[in-house]
N, C-alpha and C. Protein backbone atom coordinates (compact mmCIF):
# COMPACT_ATOMS: atom_id res chain seq x y z
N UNK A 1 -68.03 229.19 169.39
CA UNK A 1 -67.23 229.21 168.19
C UNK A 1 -65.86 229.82 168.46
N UNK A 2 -65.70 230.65 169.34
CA UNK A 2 -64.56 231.34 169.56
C UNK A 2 -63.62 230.37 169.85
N UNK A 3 -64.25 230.07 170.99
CA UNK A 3 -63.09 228.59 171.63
C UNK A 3 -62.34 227.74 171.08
N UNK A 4 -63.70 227.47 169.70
CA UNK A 4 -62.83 226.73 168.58
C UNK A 4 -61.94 226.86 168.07
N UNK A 5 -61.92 228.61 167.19
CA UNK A 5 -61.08 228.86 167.15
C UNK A 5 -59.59 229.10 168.13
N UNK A 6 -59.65 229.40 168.60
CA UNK A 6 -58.62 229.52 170.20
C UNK A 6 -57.83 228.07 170.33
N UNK A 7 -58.64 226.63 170.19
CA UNK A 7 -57.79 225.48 170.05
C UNK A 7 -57.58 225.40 168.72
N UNK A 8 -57.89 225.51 167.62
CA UNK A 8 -57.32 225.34 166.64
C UNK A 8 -56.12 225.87 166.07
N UNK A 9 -56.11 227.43 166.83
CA UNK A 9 -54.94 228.25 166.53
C UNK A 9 -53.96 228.01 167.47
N UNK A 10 -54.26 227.05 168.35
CA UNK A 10 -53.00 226.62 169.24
C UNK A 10 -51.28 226.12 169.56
N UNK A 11 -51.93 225.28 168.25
CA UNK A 11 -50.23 225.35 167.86
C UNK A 11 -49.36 226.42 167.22
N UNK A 12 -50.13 227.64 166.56
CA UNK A 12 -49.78 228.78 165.95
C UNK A 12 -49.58 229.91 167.03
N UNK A 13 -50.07 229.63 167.62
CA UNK A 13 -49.91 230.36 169.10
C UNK A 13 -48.66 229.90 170.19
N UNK A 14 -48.44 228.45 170.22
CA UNK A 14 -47.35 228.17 171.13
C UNK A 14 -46.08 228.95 170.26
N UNK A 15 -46.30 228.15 168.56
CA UNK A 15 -44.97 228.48 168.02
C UNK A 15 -44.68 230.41 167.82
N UNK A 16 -45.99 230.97 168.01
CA UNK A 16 -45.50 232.26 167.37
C UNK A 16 -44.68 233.03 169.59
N UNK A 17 -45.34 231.80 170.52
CA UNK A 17 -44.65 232.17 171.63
C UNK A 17 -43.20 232.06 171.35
N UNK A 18 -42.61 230.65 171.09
CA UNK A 18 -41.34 230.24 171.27
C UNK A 18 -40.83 231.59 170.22
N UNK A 19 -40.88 232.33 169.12
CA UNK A 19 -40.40 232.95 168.33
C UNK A 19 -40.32 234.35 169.02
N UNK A 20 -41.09 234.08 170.05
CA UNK A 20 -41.39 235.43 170.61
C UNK A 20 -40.04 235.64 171.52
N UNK A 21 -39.69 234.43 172.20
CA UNK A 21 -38.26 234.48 173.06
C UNK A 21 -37.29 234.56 172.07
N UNK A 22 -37.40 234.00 171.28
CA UNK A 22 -35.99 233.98 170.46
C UNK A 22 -35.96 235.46 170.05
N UNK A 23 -36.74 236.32 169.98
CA UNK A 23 -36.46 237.42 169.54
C UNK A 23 -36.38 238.34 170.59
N UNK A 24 -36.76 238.15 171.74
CA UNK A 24 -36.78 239.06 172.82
C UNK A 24 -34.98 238.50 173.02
N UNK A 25 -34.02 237.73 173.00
CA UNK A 25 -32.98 236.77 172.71
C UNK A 25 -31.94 237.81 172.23
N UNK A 26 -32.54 237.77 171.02
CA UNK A 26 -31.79 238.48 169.79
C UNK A 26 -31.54 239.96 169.96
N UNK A 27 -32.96 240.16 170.46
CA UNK A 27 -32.96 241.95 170.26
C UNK A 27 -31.57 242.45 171.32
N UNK A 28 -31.29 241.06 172.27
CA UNK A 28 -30.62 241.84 173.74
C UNK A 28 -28.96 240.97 173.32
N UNK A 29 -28.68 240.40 171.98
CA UNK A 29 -27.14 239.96 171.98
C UNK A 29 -26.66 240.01 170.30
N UNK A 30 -27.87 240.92 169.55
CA UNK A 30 -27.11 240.91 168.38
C UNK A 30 -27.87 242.25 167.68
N UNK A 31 -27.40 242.39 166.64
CA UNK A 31 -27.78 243.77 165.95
C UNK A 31 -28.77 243.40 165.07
N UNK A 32 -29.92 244.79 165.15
CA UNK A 32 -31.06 244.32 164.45
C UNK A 32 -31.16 243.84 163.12
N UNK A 33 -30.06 244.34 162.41
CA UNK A 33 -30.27 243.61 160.74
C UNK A 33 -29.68 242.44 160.66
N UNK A 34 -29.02 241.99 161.62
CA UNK A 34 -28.70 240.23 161.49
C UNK A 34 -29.82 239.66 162.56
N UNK A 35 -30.58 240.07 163.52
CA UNK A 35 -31.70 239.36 163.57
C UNK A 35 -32.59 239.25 162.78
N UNK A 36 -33.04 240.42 162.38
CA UNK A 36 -34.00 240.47 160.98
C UNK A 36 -33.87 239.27 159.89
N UNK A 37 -32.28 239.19 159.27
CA UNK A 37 -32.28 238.13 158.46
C UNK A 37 -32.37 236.98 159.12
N UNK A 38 -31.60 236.63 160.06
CA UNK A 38 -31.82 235.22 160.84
C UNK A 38 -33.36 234.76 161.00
N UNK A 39 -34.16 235.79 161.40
CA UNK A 39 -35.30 235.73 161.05
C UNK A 39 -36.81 235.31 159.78
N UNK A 40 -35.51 235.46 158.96
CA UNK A 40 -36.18 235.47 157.56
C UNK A 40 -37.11 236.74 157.26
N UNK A 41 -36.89 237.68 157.86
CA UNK A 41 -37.39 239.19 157.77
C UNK A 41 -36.47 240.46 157.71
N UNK A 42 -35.52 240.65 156.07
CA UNK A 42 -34.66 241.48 156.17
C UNK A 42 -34.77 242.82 156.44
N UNK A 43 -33.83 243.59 157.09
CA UNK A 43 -34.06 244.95 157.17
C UNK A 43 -34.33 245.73 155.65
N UNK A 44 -35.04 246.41 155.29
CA UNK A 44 -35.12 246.91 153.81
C UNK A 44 -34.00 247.97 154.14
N UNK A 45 -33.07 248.05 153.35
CA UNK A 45 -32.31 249.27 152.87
C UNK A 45 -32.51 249.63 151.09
N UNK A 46 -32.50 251.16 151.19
CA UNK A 46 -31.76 251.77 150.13
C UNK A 46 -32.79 250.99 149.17
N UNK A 47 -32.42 250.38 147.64
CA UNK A 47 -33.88 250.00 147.02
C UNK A 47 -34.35 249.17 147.36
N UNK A 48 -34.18 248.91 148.65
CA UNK A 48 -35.17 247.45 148.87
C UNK A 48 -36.72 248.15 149.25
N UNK A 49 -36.32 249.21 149.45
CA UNK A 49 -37.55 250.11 150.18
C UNK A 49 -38.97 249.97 149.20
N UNK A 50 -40.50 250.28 149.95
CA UNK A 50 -41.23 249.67 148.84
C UNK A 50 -41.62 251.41 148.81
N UNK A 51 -41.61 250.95 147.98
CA UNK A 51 -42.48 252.66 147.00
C UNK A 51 -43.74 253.53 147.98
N UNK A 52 -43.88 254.39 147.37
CA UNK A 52 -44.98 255.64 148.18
C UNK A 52 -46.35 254.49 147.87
N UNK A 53 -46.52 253.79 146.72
CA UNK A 53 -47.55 252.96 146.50
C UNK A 53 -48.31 252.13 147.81
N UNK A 54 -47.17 251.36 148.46
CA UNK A 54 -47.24 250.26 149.32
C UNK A 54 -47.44 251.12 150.75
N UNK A 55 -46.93 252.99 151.56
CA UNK A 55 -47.73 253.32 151.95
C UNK A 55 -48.67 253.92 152.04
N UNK A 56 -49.36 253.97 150.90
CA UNK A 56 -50.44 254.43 151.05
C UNK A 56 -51.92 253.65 150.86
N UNK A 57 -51.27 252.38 150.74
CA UNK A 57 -52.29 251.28 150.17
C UNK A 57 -52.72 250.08 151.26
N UNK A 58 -52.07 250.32 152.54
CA UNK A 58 -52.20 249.13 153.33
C UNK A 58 -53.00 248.11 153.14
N UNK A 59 -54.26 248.73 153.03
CA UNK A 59 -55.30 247.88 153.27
C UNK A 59 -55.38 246.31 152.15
N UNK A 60 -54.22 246.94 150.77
CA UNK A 60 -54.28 246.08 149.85
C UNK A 60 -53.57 244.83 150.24
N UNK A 61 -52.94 244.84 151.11
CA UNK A 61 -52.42 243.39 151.50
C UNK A 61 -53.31 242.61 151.52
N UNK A 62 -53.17 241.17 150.96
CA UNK A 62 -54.42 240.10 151.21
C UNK A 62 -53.62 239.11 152.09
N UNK A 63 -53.65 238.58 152.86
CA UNK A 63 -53.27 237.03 153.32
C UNK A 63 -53.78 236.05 152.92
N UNK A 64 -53.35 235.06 152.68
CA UNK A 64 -53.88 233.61 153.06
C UNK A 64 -54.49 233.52 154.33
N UNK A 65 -55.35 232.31 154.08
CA UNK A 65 -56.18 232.19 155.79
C UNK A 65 -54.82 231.58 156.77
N UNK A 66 -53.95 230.72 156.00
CA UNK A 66 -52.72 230.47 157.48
C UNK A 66 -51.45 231.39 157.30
N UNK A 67 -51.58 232.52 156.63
CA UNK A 67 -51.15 233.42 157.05
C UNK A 67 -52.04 234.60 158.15
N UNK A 68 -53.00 235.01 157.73
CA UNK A 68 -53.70 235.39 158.79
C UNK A 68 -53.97 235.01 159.96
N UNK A 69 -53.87 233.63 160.44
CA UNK A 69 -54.51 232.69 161.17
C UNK A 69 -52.73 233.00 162.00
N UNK A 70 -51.39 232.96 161.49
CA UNK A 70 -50.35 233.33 162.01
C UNK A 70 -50.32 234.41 162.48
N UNK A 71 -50.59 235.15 161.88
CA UNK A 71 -50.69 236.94 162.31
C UNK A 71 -51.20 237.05 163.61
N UNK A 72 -52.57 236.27 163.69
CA UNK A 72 -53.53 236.51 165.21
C UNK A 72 -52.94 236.03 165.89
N UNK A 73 -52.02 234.99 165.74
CA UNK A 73 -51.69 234.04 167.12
C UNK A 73 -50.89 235.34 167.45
N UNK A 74 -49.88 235.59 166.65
CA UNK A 74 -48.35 236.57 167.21
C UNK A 74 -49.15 237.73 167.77
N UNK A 75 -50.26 238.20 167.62
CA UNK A 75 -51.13 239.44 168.19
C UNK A 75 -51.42 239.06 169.83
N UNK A 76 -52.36 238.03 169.69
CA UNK A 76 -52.54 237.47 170.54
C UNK A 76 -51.31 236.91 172.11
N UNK A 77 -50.19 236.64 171.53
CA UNK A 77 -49.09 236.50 172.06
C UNK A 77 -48.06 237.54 172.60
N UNK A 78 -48.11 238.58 172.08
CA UNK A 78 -47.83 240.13 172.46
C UNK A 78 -48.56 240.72 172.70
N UNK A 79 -49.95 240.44 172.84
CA UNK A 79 -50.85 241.47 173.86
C UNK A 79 -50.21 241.21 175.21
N UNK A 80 -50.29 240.11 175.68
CA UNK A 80 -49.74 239.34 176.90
C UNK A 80 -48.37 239.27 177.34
N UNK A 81 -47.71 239.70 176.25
CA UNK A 81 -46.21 239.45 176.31
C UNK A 81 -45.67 240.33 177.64
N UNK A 82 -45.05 240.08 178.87
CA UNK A 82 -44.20 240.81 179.98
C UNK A 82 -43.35 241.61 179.39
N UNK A 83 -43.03 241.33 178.52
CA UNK A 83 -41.67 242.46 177.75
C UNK A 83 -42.04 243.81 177.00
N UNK A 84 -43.30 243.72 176.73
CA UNK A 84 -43.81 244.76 176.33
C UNK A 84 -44.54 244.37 174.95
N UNK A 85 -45.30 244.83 174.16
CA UNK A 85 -46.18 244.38 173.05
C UNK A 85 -45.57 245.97 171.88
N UNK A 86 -44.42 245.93 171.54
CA UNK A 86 -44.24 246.68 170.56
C UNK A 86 -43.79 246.71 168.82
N UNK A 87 -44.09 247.83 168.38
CA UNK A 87 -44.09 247.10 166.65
C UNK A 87 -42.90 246.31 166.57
N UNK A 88 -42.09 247.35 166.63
CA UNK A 88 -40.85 246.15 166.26
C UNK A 88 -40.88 244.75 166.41
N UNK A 89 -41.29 244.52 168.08
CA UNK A 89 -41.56 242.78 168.24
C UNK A 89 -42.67 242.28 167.50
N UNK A 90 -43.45 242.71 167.06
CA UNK A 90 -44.99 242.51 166.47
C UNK A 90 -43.86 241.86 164.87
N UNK A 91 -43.16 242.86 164.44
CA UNK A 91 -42.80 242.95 163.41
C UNK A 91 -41.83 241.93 162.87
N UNK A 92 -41.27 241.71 164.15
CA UNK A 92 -39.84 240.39 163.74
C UNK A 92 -40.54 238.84 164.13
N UNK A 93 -41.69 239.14 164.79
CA UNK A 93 -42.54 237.90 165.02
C UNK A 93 -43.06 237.36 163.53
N UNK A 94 -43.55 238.10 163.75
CA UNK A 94 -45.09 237.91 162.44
C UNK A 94 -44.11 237.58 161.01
N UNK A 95 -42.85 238.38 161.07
CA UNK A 95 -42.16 238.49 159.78
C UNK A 95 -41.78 237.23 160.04
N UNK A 96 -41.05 236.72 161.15
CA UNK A 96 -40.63 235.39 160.97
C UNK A 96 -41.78 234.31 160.56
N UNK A 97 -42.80 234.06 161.01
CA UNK A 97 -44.31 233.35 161.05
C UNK A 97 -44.15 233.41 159.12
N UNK A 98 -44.46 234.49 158.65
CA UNK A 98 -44.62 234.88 157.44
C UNK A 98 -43.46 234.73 156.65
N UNK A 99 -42.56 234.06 156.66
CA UNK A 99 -40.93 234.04 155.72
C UNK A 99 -41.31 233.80 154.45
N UNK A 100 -42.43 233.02 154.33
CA UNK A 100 -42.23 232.17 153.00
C UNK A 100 -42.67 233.29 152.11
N UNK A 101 -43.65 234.24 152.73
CA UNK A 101 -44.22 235.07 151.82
C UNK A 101 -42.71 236.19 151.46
N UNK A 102 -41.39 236.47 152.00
CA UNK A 102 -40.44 237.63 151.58
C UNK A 102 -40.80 238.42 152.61
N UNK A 103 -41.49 238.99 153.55
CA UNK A 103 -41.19 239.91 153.87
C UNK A 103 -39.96 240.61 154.04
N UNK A 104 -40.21 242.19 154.34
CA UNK A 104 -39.22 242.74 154.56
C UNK A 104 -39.28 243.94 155.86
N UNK A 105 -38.61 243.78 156.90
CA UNK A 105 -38.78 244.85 157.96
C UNK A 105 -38.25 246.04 157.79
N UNK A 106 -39.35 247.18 157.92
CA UNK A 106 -39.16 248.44 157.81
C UNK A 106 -39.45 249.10 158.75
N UNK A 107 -38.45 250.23 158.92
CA UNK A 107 -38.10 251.15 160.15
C UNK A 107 -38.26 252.58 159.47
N UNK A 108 -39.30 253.58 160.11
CA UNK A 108 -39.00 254.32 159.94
C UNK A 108 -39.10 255.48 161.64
N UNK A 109 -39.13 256.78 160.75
CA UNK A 109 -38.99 258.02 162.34
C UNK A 109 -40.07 259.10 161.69
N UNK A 110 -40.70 259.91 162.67
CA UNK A 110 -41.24 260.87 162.53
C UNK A 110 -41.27 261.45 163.85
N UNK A 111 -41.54 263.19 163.53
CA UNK A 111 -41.50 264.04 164.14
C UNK A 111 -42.76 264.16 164.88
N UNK A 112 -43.23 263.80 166.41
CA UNK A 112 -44.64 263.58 166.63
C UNK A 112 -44.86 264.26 167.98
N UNK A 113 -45.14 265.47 168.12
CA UNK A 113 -45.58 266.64 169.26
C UNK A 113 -44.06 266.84 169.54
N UNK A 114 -43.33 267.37 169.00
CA UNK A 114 -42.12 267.67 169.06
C UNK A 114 -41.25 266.15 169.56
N UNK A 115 -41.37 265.42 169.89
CA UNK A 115 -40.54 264.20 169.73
C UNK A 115 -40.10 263.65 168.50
N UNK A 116 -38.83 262.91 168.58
CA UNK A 116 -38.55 261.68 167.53
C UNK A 116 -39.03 260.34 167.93
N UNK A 117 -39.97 259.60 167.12
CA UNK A 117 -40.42 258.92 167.20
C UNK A 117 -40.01 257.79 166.28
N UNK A 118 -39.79 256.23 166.18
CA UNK A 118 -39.95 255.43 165.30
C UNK A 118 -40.88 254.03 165.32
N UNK A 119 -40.94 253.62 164.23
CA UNK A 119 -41.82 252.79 164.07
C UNK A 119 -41.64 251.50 163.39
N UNK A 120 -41.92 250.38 163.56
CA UNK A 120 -41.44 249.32 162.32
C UNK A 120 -42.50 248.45 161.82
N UNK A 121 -42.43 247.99 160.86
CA UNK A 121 -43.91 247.79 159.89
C UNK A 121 -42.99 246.25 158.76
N UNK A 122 -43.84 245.71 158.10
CA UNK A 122 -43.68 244.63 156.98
C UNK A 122 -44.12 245.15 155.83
N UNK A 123 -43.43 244.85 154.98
CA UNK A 123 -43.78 244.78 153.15
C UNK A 123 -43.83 243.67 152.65
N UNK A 124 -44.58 243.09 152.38
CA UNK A 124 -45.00 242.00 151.65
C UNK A 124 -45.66 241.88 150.47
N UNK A 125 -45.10 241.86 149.75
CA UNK A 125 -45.74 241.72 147.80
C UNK A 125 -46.47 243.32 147.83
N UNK A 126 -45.42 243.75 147.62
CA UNK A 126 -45.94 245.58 147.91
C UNK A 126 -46.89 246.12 148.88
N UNK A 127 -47.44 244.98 149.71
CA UNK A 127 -48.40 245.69 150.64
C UNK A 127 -47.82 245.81 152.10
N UNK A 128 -48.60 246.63 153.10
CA UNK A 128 -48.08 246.52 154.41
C UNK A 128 -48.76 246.21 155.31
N UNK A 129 -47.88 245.39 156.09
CA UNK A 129 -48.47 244.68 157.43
C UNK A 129 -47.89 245.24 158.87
N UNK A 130 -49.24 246.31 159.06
CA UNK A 130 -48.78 247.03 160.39
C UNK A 130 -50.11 247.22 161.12
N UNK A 131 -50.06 246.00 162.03
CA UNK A 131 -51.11 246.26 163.18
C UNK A 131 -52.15 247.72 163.80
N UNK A 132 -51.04 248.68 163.74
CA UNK A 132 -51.18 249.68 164.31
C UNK A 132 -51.64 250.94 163.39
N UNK A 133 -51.75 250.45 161.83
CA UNK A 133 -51.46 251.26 160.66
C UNK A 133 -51.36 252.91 160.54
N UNK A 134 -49.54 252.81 160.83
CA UNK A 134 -49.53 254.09 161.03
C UNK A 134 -47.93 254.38 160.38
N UNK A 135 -48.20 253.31 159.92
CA UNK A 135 -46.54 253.26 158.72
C UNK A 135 -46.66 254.62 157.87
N UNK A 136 -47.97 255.02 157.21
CA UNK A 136 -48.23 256.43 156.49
C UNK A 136 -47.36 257.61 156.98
N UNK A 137 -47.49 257.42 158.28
CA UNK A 137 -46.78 258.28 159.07
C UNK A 137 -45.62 259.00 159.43
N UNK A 138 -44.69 257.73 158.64
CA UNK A 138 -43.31 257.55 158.98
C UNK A 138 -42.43 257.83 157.80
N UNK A 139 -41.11 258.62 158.15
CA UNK A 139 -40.35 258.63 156.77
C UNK A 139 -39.60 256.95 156.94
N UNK A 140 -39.68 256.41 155.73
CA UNK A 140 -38.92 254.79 156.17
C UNK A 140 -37.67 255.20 155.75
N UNK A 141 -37.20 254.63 156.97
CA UNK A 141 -35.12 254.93 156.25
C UNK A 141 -34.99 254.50 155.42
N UNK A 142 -35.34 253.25 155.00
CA UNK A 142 -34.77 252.93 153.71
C UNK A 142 -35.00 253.39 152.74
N UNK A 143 -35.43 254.86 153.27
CA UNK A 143 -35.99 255.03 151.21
C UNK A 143 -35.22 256.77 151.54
N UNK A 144 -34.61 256.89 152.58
CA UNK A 144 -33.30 257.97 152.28
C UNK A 144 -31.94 257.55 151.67
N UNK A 145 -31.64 258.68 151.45
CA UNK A 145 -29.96 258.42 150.83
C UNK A 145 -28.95 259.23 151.51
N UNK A 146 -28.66 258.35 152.78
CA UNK A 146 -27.46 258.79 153.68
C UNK A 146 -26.45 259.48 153.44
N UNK A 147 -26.44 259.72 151.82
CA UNK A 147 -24.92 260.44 151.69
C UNK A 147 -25.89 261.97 151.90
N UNK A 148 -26.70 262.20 151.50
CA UNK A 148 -27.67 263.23 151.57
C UNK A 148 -27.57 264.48 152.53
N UNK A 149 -27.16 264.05 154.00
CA UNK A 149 -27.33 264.43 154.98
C UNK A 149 -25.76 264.67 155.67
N UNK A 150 -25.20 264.67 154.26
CA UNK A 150 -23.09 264.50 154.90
C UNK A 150 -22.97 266.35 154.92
């Protein structure tokens, strides 16, 4: 049965590859919030940010089965990936795969054994899509107010 699945998700798998270069592409000749949109996965700023609701609720995201069925391929495709398998790429993949649904890419930082650390995650219809679920974790920039810190 596995196998089955494995050819069936095949074409979801080549295409979430080819998306995978275009973004390994992007990340190395343009700035992340115009890949993000080119992507169809905007950077959230300022109120685009989703509420304390959306992290603390992950699990409430539902997919569709060919949204889910997208998700695995891009998993599947960055386990393997030579460039490295990290959120961000997880994040501008999957967000692209997922456009129709709005996502939105979110970045945040936390303080983790004395390091700065960051992280990037999806919002989608208030819920979040983070492989790694550890968005809880993170203050998301977009939900500071830069003049704040003048």
């Amino acid at each position: 049965m596995r196998i089955n699945r494995l050819v069936a998700e095949l074409p979801a798998t080549l295409v979430a590859a080819g998306v995978a270069l275009v973004v390994e592409v992007g990340l190395r000749t343009t700035s992340l919030p115009r890949l993000a949109r080119l992507l169809g996965t905007p950077l959230a700023v300022g109120t685009d940010a989703a509420g304390p609701e959306a992290m603390t609720a992950p699990a409430a995201l539902r997919l569709e089965p060919w949204a889910r069925r997208r998700v695995r391929a891009t998993r599947r495709v960055l386990r393997r990936w030579p460039l490295g398998d990290t959120c961000l790429r997880q994040a501008l993949v999957s967000g692209q795969r997922l456009r129709r649904l709005g996502p939105s890419l979110h970045v945040g930082v936390a303080k983790i054994d004395g390091e700065i650390r960051a992280h990037a995650w999806l919002v989608i219809r208030g819920g979040v899509l983070d492989p790694m679920a550890a968005a809880a974790s993170y203050l998301d920039l977009a939900q500071t107010d830069p003049g704040r810190h003048k």
